[in-house]
PDB file of N, CA and C in Angstrom:
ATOM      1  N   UNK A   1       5.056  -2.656 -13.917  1.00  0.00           N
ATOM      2  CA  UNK A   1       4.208  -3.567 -13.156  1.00  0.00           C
ATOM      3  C   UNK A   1       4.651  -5.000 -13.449  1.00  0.00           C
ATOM      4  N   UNK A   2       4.631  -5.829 -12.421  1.00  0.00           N
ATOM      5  CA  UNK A   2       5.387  -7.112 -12.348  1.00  0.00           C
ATOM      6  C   UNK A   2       4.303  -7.649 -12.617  1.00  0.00           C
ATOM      7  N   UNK A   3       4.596  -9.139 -13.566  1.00  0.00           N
ATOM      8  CA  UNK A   3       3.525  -9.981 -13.554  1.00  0.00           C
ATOM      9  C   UNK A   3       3.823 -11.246 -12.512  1.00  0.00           C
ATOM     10  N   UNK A   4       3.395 -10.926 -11.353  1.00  0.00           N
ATOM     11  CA  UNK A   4       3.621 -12.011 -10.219  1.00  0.00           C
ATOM     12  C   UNK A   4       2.095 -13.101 -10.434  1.00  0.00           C
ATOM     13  N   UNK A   5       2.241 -14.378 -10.130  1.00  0.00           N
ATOM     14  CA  UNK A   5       1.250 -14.841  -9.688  1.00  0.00           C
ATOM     15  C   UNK A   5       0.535 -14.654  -8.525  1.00  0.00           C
ATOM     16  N   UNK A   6      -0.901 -15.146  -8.561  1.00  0.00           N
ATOM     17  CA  UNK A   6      -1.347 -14.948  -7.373  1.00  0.00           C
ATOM     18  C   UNK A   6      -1.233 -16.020  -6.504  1.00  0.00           C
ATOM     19  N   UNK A   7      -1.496 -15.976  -4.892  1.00  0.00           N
ATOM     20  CA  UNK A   7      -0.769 -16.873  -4.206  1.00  0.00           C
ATOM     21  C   UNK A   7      -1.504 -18.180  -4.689  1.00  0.00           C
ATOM     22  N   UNK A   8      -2.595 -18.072  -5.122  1.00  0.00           N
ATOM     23  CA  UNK A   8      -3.828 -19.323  -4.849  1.00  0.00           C
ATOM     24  C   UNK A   8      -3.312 -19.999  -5.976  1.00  0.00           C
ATOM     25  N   UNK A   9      -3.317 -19.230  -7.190  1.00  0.00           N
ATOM     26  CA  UNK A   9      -2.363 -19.902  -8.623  1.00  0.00           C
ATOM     27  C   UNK A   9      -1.452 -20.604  -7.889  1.00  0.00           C
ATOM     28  N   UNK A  10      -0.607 -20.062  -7.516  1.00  0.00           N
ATOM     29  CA  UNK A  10       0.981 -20.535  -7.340  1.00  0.00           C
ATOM     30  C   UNK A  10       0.323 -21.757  -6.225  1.00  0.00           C
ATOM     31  N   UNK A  11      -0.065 -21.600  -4.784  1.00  0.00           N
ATOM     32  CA  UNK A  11      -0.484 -23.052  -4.010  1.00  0.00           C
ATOM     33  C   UNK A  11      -0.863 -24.200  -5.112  1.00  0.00           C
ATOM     34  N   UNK A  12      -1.994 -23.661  -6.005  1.00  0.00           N
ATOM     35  CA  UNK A  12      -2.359 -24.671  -6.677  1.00  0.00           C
ATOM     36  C   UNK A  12      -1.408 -25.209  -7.711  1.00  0.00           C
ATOM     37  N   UNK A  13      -0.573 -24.688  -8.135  1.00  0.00           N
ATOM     38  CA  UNK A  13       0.246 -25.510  -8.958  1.00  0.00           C
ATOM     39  C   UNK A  13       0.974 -25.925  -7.918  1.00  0.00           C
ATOM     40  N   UNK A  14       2.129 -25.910  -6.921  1.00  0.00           N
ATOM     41  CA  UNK A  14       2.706 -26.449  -6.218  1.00  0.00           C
ATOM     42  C   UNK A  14       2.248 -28.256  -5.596  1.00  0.00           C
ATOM     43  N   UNK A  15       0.539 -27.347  -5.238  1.00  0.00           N
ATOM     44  CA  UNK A  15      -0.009 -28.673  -4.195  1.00  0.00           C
ATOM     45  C   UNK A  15       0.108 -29.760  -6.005  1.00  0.00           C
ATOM     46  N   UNK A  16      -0.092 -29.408  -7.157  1.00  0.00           N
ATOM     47  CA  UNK A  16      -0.704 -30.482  -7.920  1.00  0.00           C
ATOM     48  C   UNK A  16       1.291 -31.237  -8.949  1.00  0.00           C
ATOM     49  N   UNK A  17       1.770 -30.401  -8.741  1.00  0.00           N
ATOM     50  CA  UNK A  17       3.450 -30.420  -8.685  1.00  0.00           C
ATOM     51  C   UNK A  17       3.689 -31.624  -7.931  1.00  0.00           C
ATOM     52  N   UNK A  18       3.149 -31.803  -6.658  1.00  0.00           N
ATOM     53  CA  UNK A  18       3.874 -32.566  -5.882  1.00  0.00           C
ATOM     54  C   UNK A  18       3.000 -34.079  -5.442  1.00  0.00           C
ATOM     55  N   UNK A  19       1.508 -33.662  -6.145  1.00  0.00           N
ATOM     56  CA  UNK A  19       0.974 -35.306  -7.175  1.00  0.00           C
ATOM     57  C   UNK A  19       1.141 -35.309  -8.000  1.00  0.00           C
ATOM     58  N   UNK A  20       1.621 -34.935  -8.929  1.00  0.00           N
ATOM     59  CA  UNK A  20       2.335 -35.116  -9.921  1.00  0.00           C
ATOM     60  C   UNK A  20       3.587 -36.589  -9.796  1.00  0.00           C
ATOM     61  N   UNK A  21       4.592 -35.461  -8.516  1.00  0.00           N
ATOM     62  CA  UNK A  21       5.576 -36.305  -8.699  1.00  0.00           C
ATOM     63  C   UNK A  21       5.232 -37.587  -8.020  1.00  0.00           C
ATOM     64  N   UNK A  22       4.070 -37.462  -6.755  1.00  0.00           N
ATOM     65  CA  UNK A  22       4.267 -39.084  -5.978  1.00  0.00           C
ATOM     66  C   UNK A  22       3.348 -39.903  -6.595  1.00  0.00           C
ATOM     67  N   UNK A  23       2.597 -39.405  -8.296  1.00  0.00           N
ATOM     68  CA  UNK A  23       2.193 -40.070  -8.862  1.00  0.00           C
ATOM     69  C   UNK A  23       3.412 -40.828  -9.601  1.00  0.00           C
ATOM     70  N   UNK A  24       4.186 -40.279  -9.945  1.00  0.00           N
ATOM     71  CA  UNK A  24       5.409 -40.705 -10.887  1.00  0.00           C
ATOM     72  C   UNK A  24       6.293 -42.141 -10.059  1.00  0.00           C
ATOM     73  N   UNK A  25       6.184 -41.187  -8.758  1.00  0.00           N
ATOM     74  CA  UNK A  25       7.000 -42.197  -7.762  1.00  0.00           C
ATOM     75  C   UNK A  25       6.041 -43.776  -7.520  1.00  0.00           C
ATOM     76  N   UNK A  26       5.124 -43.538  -7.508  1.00  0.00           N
ATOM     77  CA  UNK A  26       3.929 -44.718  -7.333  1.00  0.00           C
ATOM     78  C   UNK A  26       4.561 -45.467  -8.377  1.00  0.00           C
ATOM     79  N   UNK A  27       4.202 -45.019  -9.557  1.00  0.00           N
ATOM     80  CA  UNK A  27       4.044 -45.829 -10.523  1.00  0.00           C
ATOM     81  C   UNK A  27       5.512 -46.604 -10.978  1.00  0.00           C
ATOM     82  N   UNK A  28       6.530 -46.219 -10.621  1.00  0.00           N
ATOM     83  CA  UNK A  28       7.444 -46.558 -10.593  1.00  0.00           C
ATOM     84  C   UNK A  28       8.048 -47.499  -9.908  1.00  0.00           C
ATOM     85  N   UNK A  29       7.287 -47.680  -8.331  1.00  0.00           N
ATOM     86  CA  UNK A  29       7.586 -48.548  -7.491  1.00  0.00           C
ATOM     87  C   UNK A  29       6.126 -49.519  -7.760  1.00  0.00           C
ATOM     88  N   UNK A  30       4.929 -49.254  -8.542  1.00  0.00           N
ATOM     89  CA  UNK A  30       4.193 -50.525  -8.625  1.00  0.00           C
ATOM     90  C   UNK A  30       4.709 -51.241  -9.878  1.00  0.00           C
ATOM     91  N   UNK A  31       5.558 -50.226 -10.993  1.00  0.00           N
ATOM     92  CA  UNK A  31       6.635 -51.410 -12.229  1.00  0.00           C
ATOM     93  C   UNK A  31       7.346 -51.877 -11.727  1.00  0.00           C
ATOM     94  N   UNK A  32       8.171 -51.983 -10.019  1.00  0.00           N
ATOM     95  CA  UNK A  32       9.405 -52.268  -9.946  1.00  0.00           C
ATOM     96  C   UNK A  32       8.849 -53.614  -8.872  1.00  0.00           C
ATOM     97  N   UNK A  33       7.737 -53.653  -9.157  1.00  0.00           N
ATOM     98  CA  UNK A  33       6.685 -54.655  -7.749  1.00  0.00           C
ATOM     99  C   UNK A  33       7.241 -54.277  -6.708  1.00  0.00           C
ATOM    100  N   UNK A  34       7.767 -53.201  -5.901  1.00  0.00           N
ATOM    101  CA  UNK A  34       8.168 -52.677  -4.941  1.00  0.00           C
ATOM    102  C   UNK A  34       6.490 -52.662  -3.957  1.00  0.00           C
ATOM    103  N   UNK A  35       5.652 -51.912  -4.685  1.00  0.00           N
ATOM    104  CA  UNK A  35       4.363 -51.963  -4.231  1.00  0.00           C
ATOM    105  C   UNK A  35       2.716 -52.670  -4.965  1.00  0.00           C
ATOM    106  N   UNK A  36       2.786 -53.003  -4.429  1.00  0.00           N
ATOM    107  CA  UNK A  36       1.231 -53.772  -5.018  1.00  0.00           C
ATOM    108  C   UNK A  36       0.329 -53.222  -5.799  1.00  0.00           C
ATOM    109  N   UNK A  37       0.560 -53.869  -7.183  1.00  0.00           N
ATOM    110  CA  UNK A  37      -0.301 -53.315  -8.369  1.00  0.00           C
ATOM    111  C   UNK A  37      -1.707 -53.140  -8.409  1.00  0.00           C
ATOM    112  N   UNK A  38      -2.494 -53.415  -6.951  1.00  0.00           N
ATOM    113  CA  UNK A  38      -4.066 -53.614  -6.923  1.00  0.00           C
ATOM    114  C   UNK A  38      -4.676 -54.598  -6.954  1.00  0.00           C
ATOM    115  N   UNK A  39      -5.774 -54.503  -7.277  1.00  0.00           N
ATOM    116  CA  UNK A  39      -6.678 -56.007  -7.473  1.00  0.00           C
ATOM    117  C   UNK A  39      -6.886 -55.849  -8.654  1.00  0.00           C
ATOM    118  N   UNK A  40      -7.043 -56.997  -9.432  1.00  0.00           N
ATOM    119  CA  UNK A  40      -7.563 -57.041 -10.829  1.00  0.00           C
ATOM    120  C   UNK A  40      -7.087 -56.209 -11.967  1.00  0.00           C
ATOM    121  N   UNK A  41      -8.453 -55.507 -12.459  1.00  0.00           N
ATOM    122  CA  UNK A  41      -7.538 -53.858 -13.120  1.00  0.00           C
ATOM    123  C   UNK A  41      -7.794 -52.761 -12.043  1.00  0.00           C
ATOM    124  N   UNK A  42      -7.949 -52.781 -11.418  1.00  0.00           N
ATOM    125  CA  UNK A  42      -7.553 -51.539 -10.715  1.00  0.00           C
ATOM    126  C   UNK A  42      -6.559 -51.050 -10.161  1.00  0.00           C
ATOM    127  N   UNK A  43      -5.622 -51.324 -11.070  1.00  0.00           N
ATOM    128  CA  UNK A  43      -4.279 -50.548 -11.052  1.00  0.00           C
ATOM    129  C   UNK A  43      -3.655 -49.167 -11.256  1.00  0.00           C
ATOM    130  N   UNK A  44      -4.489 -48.386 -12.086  1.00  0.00           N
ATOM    131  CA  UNK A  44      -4.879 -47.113 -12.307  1.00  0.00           C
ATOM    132  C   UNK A  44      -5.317 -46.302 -11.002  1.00  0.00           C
ATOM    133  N   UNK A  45      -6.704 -47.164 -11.048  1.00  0.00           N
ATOM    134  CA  UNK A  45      -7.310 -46.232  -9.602  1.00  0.00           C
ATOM    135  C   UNK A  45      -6.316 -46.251  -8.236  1.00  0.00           C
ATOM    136  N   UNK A  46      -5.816 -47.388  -8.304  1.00  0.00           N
ATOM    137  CA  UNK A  46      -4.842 -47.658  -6.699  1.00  0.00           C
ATOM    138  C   UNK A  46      -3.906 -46.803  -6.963  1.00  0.00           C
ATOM    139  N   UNK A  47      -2.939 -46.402  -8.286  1.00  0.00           N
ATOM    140  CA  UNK A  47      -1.991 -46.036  -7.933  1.00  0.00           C
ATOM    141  C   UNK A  47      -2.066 -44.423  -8.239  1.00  0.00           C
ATOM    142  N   UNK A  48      -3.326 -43.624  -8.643  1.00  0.00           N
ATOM    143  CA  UNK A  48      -3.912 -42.660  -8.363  1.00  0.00           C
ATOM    144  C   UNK A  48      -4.385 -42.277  -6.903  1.00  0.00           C
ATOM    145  N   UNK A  49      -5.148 -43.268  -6.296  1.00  0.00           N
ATOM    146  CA  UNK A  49      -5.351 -42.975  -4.789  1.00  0.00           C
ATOM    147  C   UNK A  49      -3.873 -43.477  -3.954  1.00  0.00           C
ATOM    148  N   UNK A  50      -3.513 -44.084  -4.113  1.00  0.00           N
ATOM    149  CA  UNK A  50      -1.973 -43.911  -3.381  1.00  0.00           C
ATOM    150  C   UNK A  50      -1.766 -42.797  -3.365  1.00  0.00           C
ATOM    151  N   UNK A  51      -1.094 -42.365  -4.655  1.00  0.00           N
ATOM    152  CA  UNK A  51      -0.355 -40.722  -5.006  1.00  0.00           C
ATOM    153  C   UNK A  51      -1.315 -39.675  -3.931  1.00  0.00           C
ATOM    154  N   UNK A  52      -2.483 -40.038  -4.285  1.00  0.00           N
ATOM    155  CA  UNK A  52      -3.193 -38.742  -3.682  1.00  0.00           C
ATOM    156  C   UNK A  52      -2.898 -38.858  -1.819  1.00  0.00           C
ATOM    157  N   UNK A  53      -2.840 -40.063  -1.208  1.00  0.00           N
ATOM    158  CA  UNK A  53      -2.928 -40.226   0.226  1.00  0.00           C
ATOM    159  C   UNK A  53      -1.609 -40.172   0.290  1.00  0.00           C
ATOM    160  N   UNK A  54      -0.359 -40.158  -0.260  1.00  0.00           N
ATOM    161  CA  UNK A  54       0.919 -39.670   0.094  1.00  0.00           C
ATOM    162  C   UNK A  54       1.189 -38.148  -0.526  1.00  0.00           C
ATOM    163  N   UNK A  55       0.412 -37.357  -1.367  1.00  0.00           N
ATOM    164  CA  UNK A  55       0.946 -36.325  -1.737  1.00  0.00           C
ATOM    165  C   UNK A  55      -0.035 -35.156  -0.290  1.00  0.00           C
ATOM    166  N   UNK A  56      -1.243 -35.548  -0.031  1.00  0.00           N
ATOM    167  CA  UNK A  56      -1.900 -34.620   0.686  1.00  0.00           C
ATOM    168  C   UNK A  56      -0.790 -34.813   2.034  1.00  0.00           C
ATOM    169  N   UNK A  57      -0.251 -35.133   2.706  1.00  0.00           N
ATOM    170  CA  UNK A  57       0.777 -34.461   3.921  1.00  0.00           C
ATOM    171  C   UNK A  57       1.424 -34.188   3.235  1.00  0.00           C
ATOM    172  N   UNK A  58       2.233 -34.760   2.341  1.00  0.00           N
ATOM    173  CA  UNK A  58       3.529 -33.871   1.644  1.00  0.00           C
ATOM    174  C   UNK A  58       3.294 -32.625   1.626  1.00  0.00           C
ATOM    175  N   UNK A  59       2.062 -32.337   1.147  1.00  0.00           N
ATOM    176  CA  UNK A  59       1.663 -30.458   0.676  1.00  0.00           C
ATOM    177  C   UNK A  59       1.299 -30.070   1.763  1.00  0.00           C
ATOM    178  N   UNK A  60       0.482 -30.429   2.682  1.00  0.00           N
ATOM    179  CA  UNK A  60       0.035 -29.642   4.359  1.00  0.00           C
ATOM    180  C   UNK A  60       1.386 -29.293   4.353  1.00  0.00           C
ATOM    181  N   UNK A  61       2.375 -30.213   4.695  1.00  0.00           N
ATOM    182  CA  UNK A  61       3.920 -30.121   5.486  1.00  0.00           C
ATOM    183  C   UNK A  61       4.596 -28.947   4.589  1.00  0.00           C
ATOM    184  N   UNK A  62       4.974 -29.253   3.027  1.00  0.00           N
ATOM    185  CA  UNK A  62       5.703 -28.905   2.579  1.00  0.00           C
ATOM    186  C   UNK A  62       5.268 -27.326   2.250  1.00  0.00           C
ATOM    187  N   UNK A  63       3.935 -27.085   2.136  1.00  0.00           N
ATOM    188  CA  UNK A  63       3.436 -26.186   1.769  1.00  0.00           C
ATOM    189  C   UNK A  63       2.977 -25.145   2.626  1.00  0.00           C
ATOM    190  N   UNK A  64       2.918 -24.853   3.272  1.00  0.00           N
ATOM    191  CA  UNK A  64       2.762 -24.341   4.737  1.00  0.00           C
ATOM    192  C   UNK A  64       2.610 -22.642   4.365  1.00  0.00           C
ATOM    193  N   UNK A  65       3.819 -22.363   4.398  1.00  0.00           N
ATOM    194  CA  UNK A  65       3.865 -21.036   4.278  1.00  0.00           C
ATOM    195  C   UNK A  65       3.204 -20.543   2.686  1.00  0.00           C
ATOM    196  N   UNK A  66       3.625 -21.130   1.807  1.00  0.00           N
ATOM    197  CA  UNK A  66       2.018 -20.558   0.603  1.00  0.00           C
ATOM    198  C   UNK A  66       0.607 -20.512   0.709  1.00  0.00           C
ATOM    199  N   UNK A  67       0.739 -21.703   1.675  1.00  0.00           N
ATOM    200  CA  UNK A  67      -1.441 -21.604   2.161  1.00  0.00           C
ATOM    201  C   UNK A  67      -1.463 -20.922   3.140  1.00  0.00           C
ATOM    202  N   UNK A  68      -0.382 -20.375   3.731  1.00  0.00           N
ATOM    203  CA  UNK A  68      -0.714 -19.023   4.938  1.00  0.00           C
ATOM    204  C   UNK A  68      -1.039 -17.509   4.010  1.00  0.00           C
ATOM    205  N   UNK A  69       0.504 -17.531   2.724  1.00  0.00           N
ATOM    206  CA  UNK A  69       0.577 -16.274   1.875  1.00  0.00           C
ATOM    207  C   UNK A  69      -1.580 -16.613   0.943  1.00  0.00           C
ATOM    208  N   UNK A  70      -1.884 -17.539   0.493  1.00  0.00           N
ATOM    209  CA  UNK A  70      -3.002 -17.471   0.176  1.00  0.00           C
ATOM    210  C   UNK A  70      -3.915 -17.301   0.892  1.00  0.00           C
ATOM    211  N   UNK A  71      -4.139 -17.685   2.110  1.00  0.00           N
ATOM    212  CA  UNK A  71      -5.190 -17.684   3.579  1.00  0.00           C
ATOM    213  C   UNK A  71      -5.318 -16.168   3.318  1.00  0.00           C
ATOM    214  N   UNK A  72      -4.341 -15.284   3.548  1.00  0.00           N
ATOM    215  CA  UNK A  72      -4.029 -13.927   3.568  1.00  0.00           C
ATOM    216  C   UNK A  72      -4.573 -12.977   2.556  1.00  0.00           C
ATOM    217  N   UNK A  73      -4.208 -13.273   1.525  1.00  0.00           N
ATOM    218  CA  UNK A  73      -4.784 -13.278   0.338  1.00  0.00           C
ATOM    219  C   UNK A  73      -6.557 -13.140   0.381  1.00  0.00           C
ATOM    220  N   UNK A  74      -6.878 -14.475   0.415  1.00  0.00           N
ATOM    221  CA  UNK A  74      -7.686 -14.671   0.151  1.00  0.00           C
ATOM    222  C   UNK A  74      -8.681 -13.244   1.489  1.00  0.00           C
ATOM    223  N   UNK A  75      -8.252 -14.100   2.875  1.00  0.00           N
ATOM    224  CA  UNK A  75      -9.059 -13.253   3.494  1.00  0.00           C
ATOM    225  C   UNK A  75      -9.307 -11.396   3.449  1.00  0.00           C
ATOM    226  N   UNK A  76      -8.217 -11.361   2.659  1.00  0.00           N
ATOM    227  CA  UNK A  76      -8.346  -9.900   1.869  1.00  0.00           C
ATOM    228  C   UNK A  76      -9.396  -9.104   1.459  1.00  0.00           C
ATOM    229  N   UNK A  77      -8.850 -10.159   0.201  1.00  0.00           N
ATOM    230  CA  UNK A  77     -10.199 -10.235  -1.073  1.00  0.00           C
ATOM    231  C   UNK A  77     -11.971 -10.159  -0.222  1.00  0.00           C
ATOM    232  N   UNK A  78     -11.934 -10.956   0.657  1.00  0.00           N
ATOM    233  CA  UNK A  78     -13.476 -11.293   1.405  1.00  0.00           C
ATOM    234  C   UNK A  78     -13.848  -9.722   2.701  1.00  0.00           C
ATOM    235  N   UNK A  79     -12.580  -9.500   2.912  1.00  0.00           N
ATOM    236  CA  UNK A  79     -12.942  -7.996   3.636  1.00  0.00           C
ATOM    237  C   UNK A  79     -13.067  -6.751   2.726  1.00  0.00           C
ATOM    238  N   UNK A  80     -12.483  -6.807   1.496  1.00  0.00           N
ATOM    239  CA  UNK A  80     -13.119  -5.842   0.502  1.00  0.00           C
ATOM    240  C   UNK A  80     -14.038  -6.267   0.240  1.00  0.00           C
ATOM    241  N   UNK A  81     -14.745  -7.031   0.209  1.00  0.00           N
ATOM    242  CA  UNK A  81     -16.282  -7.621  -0.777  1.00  0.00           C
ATOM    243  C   UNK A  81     -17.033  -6.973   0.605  1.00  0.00           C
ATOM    244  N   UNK A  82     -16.821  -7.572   1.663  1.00  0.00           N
ATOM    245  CA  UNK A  82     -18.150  -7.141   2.513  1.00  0.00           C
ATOM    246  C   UNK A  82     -17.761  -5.756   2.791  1.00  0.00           C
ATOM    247  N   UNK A  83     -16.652  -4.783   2.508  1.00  0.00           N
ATOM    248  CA  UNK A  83     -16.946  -3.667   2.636  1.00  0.00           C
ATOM    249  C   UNK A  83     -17.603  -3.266   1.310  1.00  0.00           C
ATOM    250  N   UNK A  84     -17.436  -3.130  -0.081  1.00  0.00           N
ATOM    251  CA  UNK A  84     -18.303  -2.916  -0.793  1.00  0.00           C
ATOM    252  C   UNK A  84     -19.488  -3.326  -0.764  1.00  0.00           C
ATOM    253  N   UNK A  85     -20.248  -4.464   0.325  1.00  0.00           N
ATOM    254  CA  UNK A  85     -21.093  -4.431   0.314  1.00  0.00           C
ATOM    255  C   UNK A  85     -22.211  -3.892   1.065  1.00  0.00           C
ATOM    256  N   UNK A  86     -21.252  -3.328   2.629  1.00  0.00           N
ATOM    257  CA  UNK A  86     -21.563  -2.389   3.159  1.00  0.00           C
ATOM    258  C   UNK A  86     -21.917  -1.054   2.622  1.00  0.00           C
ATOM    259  N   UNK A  87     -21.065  -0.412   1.922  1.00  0.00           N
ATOM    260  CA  UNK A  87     -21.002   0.787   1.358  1.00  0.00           C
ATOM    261  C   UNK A  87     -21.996   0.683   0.115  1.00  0.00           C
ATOM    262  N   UNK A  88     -22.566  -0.605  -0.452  1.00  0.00           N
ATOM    263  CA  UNK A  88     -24.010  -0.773  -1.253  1.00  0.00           C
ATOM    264  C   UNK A  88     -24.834  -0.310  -0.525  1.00  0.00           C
ATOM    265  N   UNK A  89     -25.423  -1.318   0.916  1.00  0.00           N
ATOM    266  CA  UNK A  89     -26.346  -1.050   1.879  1.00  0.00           C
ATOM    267  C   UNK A  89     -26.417   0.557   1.844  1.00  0.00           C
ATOM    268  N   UNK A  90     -25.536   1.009   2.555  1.00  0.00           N
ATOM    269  CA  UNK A  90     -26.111   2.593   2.947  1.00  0.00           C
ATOM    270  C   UNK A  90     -26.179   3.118   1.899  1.00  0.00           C
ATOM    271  N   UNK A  91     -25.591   3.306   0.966  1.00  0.00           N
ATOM    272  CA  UNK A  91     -26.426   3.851  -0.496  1.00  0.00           C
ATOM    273  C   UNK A  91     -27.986   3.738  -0.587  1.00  0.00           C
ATOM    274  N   UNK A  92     -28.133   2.352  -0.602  1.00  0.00           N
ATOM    275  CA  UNK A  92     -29.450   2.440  -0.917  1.00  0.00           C
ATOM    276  C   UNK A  92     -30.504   2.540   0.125  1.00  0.00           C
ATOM    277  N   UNK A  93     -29.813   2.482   1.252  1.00  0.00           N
ATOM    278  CA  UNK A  93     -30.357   3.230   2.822  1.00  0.00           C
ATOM    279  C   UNK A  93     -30.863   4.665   2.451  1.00  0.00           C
ATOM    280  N   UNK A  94     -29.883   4.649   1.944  1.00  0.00           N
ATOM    281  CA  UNK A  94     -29.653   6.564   1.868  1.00  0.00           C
ATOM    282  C   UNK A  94     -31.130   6.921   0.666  1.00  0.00           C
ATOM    283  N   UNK A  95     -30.745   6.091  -0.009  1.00  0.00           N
ATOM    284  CA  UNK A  95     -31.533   6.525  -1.774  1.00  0.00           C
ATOM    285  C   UNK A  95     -33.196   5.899  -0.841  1.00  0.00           C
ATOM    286  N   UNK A  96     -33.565   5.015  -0.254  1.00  0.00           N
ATOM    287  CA  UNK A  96     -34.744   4.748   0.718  1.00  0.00           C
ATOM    288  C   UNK A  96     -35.504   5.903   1.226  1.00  0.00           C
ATOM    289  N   UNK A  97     -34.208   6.447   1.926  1.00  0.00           N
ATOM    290  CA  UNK A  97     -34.539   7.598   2.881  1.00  0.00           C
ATOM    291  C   UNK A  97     -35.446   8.413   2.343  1.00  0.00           C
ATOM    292  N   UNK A  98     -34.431   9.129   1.914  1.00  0.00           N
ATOM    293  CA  UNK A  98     -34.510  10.353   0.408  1.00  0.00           C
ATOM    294  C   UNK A  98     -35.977  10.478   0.070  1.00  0.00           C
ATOM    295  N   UNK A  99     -36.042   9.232  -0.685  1.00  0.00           N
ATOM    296  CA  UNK A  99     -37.330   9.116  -1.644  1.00  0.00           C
ATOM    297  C   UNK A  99     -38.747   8.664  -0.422  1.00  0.00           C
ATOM    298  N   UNK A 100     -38.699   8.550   0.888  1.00  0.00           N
ATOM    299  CA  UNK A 100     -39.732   8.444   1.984  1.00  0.00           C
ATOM    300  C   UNK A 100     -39.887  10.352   2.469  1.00  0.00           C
ATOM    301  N   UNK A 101     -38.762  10.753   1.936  1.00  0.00           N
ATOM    302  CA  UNK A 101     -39.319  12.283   2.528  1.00  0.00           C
ATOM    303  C   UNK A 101     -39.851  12.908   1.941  1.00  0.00           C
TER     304      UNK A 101
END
């Protein structure tokens, strides 16, 4: 048995991989005054919300086909739950019945 990740693991490290890096890239171009260090001290927060408003298309775009393999995934997982929860219901339909006769 392989130890694969699951897709949602793997999206989620990818999507946070790639703020990671346009955090790196930010900060690199607000040391190089390439981009504007903020107001005051909020140099932290700006170049945190930068990263985040250039990494979210990067990951829609770049990521595409892992949030389809997780979509998949996921919607899996949610059609076994409501069938086990079907197959609860009539059980205790059944065990209702039973005990009214």
């Amino acid at each position: 048995m392989s130890l694969k990740p699951s897709a949602t693991i793997r999206y989620t490290a990818m999507r946070l991989g790639i703020f990671v890096g346009c955090l790196v890239v930010v900060a690199g171009l607000v040391q190089l005054r390439w981009v504007p260090a903020g107001l005051g001290d909020a140099n932290a927060a700006w170049v945190v919300l930068l990263a985040l408003v250039l990494s979210a298309p990067l990951s829609y775009v770049l990521l595409r086909k892992q949030r389809e393999e997780m979509s998949q995934q996921i919607s899996g997982r949610v059609a076994g739950a409501k069938e086990k929860l079907a197959a609860n219901r009539s059980q205790e339909d059944q065990a209702d019945d039973a005990a009214r006769v």
